[in-house]
C-alpha atoms as a PDB file:
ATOM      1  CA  UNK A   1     140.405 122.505 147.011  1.00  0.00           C
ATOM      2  CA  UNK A   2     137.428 125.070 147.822  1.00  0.00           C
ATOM      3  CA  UNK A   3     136.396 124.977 144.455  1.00  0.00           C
ATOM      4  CA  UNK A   4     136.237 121.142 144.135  1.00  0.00           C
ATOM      5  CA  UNK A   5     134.134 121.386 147.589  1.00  0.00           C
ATOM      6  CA  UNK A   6     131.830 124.024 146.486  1.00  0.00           C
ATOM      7  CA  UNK A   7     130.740 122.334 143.557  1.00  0.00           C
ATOM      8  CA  UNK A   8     130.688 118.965 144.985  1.00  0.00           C
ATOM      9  CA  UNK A   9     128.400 120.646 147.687  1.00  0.00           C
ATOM     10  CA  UNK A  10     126.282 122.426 144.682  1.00  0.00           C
ATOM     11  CA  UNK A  11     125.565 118.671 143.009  1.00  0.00           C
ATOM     12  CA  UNK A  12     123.981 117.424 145.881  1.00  0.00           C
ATOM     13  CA  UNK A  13     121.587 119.992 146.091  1.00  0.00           C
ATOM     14  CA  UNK A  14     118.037 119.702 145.179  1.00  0.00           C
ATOM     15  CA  UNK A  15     114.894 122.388 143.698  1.00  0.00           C
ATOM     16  CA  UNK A  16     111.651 121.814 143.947  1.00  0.00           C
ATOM     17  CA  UNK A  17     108.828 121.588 140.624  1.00  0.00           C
ATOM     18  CA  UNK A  18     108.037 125.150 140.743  1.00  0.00           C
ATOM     19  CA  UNK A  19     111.966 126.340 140.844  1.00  0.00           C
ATOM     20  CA  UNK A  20     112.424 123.832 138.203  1.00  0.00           C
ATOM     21  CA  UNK A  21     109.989 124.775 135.890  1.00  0.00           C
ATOM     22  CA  UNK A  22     110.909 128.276 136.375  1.00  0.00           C
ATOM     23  CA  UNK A  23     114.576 126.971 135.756  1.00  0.00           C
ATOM     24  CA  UNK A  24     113.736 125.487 132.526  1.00  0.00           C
ATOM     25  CA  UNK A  25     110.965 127.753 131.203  1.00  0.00           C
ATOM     26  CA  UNK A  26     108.735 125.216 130.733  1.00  0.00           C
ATOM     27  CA  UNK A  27     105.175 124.236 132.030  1.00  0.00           C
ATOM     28  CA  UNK A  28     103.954 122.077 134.560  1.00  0.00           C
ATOM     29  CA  UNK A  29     102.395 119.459 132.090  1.00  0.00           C
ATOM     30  CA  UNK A  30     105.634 119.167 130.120  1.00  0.00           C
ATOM     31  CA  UNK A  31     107.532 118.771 133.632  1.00  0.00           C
ATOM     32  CA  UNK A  32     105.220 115.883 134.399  1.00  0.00           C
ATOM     33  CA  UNK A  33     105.224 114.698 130.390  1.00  0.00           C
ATOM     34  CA  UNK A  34     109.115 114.820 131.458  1.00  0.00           C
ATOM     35  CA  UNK A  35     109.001 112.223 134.297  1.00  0.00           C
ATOM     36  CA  UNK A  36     106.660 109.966 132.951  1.00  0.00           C
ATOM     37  CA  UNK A  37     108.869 109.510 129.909  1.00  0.00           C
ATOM     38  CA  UNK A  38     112.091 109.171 131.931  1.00  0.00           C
ATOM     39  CA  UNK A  39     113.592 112.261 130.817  1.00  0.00           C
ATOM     40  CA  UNK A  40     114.359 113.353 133.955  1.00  0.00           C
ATOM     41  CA  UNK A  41     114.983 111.981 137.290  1.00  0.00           C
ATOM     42  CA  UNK A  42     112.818 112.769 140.223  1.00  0.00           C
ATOM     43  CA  UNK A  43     111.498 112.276 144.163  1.00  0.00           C
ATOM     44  CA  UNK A  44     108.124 112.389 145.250  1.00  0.00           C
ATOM     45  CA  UNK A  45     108.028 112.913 148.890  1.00  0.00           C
ATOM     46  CA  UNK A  46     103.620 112.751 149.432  1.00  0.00           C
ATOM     47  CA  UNK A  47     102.602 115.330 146.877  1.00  0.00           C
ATOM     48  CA  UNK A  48     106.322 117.194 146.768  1.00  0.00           C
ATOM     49  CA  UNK A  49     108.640 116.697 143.542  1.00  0.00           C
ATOM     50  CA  UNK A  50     112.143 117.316 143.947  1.00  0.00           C
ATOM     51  CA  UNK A  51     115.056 117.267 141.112  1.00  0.00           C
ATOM     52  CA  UNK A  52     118.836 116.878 141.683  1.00  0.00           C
ATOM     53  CA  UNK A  53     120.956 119.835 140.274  1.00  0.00           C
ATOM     54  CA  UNK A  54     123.292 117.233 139.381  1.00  0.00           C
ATOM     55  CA  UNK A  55     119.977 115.342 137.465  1.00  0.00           C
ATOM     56  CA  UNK A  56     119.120 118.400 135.945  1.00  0.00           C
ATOM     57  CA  UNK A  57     122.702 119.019 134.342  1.00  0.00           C
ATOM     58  CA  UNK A  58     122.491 115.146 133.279  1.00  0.00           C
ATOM     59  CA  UNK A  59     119.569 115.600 131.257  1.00  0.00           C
ATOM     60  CA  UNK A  60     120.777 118.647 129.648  1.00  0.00           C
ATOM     61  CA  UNK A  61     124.015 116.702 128.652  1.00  0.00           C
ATOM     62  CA  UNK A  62     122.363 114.114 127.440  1.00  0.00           C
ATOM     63  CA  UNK A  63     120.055 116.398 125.149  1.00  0.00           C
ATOM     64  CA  UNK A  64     122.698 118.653 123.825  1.00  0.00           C
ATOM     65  CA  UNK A  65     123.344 118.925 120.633  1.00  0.00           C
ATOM     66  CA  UNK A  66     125.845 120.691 119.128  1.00  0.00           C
ATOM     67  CA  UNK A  67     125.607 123.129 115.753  1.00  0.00           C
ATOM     68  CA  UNK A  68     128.987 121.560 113.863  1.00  0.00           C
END
């Protein structure tokens, strides 16, 4: 029961750009090349992106491909 509350508490968190592009070793441009092409979900709060953890596992899913 803890662990199904820890990780349901872990998918509803949210990072910011810079911890996401730090997360993904990637650059800002491809982060915004990213978004505009619907790769990966977003919020803009003013001038503030924000990414779901649960988003961010999503895309990676979605992306995967395996070596067999």
């Amino acid at each position: 029961m803890v662990t199904k509350l820890q990780s349901n508490i872990l998918e509803k968190q949210i990072i910011d750009n810079a911890d996401f592009i730090q997360l993904m070793q990637i650059s800002n441009s491809t982060a915004k090349n990213w978004r505009k092409k619907g790769i990966i979900a977003y919020a803009q709060i003013e001038n503030k992106i924000y990414y779901k953890i649960e988003d961010i596992q999503a895309m990676i899913e979605k992306h995967y491909k395996s070596f067999l």
